[in-house]
PDB file of N, CA and C in Angstrom:
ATOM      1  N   UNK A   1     -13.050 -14.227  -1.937  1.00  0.00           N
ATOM      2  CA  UNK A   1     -12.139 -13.249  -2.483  1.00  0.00           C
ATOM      3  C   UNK A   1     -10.996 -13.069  -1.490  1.00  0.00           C
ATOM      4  N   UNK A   2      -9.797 -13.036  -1.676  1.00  0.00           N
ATOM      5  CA  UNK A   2      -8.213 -13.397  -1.462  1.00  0.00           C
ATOM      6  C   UNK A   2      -7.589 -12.111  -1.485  1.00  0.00           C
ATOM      7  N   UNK A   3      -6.316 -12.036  -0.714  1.00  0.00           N
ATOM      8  CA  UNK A   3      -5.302 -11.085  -1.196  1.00  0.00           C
ATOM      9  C   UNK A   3      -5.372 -11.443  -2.809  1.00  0.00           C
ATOM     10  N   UNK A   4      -4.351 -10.226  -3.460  1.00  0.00           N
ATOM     11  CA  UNK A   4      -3.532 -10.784  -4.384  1.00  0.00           C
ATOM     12  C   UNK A   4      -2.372  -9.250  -4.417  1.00  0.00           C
ATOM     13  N   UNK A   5      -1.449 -10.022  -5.014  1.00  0.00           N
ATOM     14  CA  UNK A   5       0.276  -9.435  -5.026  1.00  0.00           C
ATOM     15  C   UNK A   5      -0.114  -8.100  -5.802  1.00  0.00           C
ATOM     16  N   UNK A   6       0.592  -6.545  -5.943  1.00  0.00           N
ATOM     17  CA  UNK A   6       0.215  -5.960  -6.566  1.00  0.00           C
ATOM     18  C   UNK A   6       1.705  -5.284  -6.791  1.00  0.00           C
ATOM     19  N   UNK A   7       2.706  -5.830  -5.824  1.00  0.00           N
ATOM     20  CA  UNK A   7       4.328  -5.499  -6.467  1.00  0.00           C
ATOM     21  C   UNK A   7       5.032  -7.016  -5.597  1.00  0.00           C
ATOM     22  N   UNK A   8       5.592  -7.694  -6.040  1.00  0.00           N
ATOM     23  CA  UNK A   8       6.464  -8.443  -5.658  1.00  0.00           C
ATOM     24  C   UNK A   8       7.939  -7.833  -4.916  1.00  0.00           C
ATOM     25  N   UNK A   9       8.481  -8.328  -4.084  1.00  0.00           N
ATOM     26  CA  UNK A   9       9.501  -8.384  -3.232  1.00  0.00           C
ATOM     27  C   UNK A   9      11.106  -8.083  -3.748  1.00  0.00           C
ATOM     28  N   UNK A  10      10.803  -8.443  -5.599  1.00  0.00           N
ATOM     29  CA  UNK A  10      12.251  -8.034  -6.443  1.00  0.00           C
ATOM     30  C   UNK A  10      12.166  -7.065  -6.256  1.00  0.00           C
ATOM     31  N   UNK A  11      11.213  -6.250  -6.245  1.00  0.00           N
ATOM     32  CA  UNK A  11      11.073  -4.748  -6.703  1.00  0.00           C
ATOM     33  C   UNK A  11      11.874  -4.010  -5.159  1.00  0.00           C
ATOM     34  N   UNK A  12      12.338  -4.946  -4.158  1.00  0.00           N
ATOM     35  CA  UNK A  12      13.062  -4.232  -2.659  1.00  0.00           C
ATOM     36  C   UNK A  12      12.919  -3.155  -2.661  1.00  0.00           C
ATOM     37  N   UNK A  13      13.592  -2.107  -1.912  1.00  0.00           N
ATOM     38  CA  UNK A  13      12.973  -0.611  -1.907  1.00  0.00           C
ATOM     39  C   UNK A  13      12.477   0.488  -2.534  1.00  0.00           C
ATOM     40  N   UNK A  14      12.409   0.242  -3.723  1.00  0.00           N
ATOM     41  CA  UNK A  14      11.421   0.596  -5.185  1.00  0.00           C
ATOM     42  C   UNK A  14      10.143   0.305  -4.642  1.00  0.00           C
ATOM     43  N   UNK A  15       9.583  -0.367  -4.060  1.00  0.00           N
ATOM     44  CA  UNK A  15       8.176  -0.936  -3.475  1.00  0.00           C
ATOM     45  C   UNK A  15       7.434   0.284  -3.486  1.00  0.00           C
ATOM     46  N   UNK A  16       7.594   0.916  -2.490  1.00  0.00           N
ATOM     47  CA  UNK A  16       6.733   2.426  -2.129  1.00  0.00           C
ATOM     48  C   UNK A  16       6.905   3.546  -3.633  1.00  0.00           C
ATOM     49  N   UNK A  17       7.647   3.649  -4.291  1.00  0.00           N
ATOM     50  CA  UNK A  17       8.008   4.430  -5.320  1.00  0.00           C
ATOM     51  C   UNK A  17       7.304   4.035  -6.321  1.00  0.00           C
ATOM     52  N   UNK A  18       7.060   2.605  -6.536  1.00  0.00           N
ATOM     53  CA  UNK A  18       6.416   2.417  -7.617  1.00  0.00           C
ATOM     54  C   UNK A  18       4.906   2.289  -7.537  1.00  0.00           C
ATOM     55  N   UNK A  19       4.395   1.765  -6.280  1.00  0.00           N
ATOM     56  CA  UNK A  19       3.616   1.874  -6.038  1.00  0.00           C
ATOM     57  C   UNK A  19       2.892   3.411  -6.614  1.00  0.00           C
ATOM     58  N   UNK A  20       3.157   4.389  -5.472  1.00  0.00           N
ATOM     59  CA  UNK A  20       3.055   5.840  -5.697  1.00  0.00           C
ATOM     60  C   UNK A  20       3.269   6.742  -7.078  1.00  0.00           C
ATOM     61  N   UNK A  21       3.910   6.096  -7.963  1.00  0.00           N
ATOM     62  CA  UNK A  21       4.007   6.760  -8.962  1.00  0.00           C
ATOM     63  C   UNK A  21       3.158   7.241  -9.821  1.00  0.00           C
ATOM     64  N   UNK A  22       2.830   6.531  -9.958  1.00  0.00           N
ATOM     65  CA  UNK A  22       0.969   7.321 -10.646  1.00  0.00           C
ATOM     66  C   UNK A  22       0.172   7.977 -10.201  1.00  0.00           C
ATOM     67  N   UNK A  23      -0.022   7.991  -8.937  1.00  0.00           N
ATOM     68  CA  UNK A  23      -1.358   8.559  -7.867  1.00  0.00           C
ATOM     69  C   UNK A  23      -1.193  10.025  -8.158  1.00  0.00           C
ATOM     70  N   UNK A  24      -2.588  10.605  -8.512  1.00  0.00           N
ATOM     71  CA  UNK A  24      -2.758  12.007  -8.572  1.00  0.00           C
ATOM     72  C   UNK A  24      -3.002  12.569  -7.037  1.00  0.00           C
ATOM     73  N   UNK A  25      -2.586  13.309  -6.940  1.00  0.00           N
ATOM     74  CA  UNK A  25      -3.315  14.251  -5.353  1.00  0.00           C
ATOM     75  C   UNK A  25      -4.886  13.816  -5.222  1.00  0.00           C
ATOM     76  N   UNK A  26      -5.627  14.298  -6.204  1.00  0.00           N
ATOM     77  CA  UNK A  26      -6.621  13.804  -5.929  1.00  0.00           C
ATOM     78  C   UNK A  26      -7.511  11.986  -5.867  1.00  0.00           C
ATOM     79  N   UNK A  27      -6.324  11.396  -5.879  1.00  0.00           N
ATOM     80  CA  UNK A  27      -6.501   9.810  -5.575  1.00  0.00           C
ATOM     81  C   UNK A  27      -5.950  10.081  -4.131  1.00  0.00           C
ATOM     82  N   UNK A  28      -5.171  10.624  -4.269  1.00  0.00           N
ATOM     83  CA  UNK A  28      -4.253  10.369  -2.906  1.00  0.00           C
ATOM     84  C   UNK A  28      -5.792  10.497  -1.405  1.00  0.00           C
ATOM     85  N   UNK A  29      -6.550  11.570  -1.702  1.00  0.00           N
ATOM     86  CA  UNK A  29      -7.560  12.002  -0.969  1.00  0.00           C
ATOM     87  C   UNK A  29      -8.898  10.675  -0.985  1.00  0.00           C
ATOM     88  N   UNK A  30      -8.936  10.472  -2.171  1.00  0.00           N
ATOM     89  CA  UNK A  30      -9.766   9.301  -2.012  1.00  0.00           C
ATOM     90  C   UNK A  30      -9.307   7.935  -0.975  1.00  0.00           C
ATOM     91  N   UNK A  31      -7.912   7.527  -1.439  1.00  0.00           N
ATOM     92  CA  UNK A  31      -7.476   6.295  -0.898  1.00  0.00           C
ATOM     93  C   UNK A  31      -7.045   6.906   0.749  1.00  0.00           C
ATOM     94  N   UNK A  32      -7.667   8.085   0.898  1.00  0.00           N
ATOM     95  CA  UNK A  32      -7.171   8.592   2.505  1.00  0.00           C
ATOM     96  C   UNK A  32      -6.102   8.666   2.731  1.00  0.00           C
ATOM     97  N   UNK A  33      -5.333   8.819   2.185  1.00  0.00           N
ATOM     98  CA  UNK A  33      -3.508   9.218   2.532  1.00  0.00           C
ATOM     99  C   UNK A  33      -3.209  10.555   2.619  1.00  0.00           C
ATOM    100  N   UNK A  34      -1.983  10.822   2.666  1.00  0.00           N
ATOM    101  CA  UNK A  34      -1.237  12.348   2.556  1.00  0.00           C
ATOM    102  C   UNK A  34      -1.205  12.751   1.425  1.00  0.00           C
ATOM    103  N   UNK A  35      -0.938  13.400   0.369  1.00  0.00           N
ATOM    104  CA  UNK A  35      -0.629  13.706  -0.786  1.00  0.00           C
ATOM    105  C   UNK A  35       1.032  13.587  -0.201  1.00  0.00           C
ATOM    106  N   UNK A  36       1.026  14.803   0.928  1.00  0.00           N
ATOM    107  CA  UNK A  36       3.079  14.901   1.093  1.00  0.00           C
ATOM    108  C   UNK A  36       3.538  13.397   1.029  1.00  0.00           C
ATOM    109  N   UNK A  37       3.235  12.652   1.731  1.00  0.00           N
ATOM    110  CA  UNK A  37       3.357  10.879   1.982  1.00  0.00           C
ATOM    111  C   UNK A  37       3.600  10.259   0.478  1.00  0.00           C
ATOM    112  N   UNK A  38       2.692  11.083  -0.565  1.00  0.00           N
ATOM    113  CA  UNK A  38       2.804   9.844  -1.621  1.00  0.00           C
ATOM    114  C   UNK A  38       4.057  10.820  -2.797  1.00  0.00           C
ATOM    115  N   UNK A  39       4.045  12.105  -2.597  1.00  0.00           N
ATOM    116  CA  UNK A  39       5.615  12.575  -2.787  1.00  0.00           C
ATOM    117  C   UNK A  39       6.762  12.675  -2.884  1.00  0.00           C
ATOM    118  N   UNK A  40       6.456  12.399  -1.202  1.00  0.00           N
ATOM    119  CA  UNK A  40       7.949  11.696  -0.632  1.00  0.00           C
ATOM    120  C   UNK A  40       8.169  10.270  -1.292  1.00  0.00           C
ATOM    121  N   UNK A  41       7.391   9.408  -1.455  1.00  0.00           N
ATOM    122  CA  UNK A  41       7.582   8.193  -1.942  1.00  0.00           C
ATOM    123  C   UNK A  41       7.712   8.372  -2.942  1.00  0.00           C
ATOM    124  N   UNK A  42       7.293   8.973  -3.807  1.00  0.00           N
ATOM    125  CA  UNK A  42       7.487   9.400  -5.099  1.00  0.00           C
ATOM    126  C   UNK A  42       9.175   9.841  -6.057  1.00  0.00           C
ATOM    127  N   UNK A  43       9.721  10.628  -4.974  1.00  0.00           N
ATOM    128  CA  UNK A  43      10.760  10.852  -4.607  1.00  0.00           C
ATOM    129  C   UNK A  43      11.814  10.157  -4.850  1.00  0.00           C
ATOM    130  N   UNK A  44      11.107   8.954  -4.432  1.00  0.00           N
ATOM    131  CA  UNK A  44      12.460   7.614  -4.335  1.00  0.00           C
ATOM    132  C   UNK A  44      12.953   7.459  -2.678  1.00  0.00           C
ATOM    133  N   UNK A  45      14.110   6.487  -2.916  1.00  0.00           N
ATOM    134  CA  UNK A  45      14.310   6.112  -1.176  1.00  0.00           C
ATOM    135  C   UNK A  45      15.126   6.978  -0.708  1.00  0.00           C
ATOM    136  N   UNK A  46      15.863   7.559  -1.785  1.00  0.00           N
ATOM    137  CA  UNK A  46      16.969   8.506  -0.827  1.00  0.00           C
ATOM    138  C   UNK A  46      16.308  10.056  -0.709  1.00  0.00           C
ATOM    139  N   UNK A  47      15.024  10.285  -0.490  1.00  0.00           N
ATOM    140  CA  UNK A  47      14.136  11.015   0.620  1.00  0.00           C
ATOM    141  C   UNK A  47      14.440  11.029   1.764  1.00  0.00           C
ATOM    142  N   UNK A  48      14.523  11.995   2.682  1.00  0.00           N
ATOM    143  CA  UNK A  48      14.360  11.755   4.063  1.00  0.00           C
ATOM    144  C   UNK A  48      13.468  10.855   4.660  1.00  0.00           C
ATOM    145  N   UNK A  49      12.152  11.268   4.329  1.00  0.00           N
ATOM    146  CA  UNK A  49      10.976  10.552   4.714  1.00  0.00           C
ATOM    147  C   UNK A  49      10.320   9.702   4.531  1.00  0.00           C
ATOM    148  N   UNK A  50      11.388   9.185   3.292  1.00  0.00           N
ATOM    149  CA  UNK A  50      10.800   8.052   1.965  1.00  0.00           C
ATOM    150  C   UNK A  50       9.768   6.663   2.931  1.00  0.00           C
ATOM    151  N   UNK A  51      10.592   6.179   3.988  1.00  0.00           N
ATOM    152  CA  UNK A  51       9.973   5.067   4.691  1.00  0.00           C
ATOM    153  C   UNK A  51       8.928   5.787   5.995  1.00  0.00           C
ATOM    154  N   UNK A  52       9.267   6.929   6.296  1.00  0.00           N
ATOM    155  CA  UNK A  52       7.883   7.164   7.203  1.00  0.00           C
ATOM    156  C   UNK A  52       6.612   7.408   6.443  1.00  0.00           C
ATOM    157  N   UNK A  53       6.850   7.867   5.252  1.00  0.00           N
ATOM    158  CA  UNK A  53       5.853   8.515   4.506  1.00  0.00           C
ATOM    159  C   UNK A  53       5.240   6.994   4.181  1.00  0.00           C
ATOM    160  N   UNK A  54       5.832   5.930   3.302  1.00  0.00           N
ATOM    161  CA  UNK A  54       5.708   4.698   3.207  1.00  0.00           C
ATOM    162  C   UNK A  54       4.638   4.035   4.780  1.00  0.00           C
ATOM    163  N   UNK A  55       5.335   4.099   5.411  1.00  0.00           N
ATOM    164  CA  UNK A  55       4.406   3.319   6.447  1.00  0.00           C
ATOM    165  C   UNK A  55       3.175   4.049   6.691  1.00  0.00           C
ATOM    166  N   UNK A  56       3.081   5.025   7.117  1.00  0.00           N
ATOM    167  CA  UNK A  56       2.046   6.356   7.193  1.00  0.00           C
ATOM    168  C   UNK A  56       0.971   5.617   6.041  1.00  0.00           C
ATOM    169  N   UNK A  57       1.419   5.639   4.130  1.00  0.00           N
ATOM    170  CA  UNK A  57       0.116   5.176   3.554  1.00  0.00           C
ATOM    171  C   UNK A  57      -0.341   3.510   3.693  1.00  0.00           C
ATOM    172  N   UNK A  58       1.003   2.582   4.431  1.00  0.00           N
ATOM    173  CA  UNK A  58       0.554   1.732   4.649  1.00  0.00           C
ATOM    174  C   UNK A  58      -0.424   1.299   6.133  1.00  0.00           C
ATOM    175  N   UNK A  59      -0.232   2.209   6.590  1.00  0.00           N
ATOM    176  CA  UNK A  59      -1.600   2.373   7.536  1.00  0.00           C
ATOM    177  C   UNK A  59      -2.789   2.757   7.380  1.00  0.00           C
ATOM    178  N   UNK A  60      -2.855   4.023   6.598  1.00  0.00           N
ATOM    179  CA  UNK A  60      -3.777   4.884   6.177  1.00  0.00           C
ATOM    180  C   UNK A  60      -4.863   4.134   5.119  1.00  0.00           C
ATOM    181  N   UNK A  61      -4.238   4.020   3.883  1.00  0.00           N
ATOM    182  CA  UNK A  61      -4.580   3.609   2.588  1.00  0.00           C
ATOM    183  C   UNK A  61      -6.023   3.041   2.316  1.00  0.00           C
ATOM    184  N   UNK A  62      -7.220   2.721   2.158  1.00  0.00           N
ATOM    185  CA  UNK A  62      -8.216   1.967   1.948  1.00  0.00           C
ATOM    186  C   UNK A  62      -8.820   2.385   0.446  1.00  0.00           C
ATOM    187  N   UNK A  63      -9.843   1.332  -0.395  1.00  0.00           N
ATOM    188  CA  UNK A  63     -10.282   1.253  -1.393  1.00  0.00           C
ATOM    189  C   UNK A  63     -11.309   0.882  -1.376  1.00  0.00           C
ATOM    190  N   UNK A  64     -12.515   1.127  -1.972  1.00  0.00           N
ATOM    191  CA  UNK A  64     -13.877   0.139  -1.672  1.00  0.00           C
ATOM    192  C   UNK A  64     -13.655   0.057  -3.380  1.00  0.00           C
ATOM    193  N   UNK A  65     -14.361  -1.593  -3.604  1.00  0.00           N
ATOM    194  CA  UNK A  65     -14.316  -2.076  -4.696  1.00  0.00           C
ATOM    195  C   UNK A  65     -15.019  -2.899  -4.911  1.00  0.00           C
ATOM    196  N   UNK A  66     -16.743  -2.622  -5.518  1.00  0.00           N
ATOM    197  CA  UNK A  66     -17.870  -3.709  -5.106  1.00  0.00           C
ATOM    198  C   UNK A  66     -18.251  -3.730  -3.925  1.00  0.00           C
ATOM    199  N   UNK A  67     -18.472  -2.907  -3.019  1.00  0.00           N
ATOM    200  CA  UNK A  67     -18.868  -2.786  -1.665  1.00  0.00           C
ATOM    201  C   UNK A  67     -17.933  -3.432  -0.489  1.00  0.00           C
ATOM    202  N   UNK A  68     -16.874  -3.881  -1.442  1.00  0.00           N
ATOM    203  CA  UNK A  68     -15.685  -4.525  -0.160  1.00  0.00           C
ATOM    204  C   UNK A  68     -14.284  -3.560  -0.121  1.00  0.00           C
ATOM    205  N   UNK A  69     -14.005  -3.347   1.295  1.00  0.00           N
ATOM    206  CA  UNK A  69     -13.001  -2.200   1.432  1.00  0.00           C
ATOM    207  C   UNK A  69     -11.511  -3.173   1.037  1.00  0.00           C
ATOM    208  N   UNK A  70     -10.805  -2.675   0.597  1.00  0.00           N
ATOM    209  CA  UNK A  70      -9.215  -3.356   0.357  1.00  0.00           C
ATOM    210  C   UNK A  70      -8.473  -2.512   1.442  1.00  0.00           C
ATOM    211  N   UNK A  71      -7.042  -2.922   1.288  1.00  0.00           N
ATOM    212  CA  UNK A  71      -5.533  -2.543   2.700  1.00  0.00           C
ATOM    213  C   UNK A  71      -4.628  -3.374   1.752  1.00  0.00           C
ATOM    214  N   UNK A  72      -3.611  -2.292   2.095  1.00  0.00           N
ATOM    215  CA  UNK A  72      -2.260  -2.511   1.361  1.00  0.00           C
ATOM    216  C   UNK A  72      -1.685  -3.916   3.002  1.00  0.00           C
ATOM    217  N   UNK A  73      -0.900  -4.619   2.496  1.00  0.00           N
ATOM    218  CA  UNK A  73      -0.607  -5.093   3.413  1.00  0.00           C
ATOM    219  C   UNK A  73       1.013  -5.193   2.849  1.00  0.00           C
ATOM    220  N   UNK A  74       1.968  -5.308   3.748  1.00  0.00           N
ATOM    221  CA  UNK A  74       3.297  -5.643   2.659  1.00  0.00           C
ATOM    222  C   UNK A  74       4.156  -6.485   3.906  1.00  0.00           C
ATOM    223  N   UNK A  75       4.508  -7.746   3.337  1.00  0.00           N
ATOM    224  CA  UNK A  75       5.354  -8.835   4.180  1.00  0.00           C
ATOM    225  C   UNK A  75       7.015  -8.800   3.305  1.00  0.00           C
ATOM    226  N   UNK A  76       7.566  -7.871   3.205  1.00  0.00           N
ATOM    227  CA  UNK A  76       8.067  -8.488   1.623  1.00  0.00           C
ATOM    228  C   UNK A  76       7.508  -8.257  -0.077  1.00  0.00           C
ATOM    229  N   UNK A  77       6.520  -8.943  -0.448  1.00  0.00           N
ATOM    230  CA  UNK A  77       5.456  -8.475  -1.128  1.00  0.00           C
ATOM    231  C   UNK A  77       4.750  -7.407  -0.849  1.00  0.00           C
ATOM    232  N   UNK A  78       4.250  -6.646  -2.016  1.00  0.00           N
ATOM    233  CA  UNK A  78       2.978  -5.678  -1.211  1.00  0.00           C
ATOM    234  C   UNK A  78       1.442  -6.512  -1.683  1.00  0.00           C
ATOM    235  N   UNK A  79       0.831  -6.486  -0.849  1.00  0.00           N
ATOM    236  CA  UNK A  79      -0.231  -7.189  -1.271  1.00  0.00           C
ATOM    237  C   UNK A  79      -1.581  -5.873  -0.735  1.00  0.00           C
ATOM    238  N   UNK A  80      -2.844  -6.275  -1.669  1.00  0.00           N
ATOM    239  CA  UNK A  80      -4.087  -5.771  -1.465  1.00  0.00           C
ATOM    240  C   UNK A  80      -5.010  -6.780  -0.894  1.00  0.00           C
ATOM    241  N   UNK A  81      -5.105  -6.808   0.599  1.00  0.00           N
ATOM    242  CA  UNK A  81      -6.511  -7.401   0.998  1.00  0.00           C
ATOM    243  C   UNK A  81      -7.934  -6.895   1.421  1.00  0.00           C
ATOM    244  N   UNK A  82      -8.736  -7.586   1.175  1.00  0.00           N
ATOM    245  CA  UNK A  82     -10.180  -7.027   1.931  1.00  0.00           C
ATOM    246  C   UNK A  82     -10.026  -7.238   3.119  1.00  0.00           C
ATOM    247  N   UNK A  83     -11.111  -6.278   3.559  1.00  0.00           N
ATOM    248  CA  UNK A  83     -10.974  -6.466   5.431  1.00  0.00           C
ATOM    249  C   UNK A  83     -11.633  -7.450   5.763  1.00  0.00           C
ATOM    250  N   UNK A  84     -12.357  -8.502   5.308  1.00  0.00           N
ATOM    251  CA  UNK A  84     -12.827  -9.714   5.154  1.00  0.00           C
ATOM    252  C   UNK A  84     -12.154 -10.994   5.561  1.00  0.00           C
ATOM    253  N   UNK A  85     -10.941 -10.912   5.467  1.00  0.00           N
ATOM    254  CA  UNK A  85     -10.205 -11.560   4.998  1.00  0.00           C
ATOM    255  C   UNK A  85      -9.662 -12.044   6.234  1.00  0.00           C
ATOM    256  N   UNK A  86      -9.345 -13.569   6.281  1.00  0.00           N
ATOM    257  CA  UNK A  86      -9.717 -13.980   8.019  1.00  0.00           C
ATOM    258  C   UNK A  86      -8.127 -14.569   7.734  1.00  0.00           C
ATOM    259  N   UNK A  87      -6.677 -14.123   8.049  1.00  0.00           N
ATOM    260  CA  UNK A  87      -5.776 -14.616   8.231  1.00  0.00           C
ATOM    261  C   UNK A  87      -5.195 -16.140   8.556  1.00  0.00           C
ATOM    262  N   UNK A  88      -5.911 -16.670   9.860  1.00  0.00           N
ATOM    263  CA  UNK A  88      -5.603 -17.439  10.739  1.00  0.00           C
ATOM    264  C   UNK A  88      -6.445 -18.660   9.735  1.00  0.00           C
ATOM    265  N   UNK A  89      -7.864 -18.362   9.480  1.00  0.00           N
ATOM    266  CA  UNK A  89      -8.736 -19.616   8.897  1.00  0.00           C
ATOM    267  C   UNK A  89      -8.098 -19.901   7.342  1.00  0.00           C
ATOM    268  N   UNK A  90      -7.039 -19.057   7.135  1.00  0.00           N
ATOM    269  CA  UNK A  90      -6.937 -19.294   5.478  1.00  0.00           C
ATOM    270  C   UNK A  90      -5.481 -19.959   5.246  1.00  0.00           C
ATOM    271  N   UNK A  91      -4.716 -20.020   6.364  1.00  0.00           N
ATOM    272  CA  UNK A  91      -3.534 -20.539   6.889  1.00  0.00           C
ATOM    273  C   UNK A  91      -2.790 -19.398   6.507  1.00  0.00           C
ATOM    274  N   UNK A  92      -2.660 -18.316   6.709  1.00  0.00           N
ATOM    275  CA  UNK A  92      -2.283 -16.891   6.121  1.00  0.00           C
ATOM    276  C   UNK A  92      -1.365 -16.459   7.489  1.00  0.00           C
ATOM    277  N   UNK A  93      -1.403 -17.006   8.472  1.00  0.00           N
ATOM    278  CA  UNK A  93      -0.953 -16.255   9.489  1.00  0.00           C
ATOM    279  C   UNK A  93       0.140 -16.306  10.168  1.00  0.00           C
ATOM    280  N   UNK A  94       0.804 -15.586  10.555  1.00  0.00           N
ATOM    281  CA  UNK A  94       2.704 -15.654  11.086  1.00  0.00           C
ATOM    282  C   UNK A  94       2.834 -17.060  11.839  1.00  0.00           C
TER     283      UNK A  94
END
């Protein structure tokens, strides 16, 4: 089991906004984030905080799904990986 894409890179600073747009407060608590964090993103980019709040759930963020935890990861893309997930052996790595 692999990353896979969950917003592509067209979507440029819309990324965090769209992401966030759905999340209830009470997801926000499950996936371990801020609620304020997914607000502000919510918000849109011309927030003050739009990109701290952004990095903040891209640190934070986790999912268990079948006993395997997921992480937002974003290069460009935003992607969902398991913590499983061996970068370097999969040719995945900078």
């Amino acid at each position: 089991m692999g990353p896979y894409i969950v917003l592509n890179d067209g979507h440029g600073v819309f990324i965090p906004q769209l992401w966030c747009q759905s999340i209830a407060e009470w997801e926000a608590e499950t996936l371990g984030i801020q609620w304020s964090d997914v607000q502000a993103c919510q918000a849109g980019p011309d927030h003050a905080w739009y990109w701290e709040a952004w990095q903040a759930i891209l640190d934070s963020a986790s999912m268990i799904s079948d006993g395997t935890t997921w992480r937002l990861h974003q290069d460009g893309d935003l992607w969902e990986v398991p913590d499983t997930w061996d970068w370097e052996a999969n040719g995945w790595a900078d």
